[in-house]
Protein backbone atom coordinates (compact mmCIF):
# COMPACT_ATOMS: atom_id res chain seq x y z
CA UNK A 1 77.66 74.82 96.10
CA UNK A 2 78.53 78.31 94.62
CA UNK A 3 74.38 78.91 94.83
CA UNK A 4 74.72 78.38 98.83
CA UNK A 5 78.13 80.34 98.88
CA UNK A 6 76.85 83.29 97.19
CA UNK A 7 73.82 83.37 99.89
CA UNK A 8 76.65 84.08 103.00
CA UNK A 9 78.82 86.46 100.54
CA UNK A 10 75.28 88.50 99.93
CA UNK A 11 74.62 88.73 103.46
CA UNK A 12 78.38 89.71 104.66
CA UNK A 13 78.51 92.25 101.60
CA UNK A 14 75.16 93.65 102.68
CA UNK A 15 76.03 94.00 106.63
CA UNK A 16 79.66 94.94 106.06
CA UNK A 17 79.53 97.49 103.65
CA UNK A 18 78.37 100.37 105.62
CA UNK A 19 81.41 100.74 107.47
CA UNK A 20 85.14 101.63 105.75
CA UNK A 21 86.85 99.41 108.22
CA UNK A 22 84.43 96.92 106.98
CA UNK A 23 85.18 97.21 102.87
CA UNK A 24 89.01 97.13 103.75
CA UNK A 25 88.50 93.53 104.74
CA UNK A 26 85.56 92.66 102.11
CA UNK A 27 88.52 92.34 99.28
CA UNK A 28 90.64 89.89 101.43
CA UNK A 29 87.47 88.26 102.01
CA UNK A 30 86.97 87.67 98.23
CA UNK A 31 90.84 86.47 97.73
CA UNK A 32 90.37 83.96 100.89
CA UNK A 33 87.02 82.23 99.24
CA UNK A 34 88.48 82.29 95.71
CA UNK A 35 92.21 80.38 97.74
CA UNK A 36 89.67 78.23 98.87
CA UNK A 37 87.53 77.33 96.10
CA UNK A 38 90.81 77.00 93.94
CA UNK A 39 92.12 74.43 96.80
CA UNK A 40 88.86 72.38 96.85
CA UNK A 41 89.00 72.30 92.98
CA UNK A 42 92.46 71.00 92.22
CA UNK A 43 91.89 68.53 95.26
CA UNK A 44 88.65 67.26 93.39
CA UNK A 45 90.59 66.99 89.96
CA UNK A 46 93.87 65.57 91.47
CA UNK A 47 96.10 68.62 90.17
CA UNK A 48 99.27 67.89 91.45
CA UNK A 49 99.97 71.98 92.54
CA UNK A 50 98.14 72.79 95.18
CA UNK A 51 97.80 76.45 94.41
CA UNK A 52 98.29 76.44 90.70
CA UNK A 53 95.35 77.00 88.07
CA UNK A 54 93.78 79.66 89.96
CA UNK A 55 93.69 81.39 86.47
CA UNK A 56 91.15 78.68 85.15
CA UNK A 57 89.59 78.80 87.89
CA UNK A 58 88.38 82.76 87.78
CA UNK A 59 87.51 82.14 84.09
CA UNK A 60 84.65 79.56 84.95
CA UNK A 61 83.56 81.04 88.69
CA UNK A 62 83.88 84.79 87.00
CA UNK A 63 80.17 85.73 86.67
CA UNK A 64 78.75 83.10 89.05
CA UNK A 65 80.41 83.55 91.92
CA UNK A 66 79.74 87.53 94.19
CA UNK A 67 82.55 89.71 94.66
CA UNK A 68 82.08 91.21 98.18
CA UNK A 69 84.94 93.63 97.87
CA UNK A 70 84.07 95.56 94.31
């Protein structure tokens, strides 16, 4: 899944970036996929907060995962 993910972040990242307007919104970008992987992933493992572990979560997605924004 992250292998497929990464593919799309590449591509935004690479046509984004040449703008400013563009890199403002690349770091949302990276907090709304990280919400959303962090949703799917207590969902999967029945973790009763919705929104909690996200901590966990950046520890195991941390060098696997592109950061659009940086």
């Amino acid at each position: 899944m992250v292998k497929g993910l990464n593919r799309i972040l590449q591509g935004f990242k690479n046509y984004y970036s040449l703008s400013l307007i563009g890199q403002k919104w690349l770091g949302k970008i990276d907090w709304y996929v990280l919400e959303r992987l962090n949703l799917f992933w207590n969902k999967k493992r029945n973790v009763r907060k919705k929104h909690g572990r996200i901590k966990d979560l950046m520890k195991k997605i941390t060098y696997t995962l592109v950061k659009v924004g940086s």
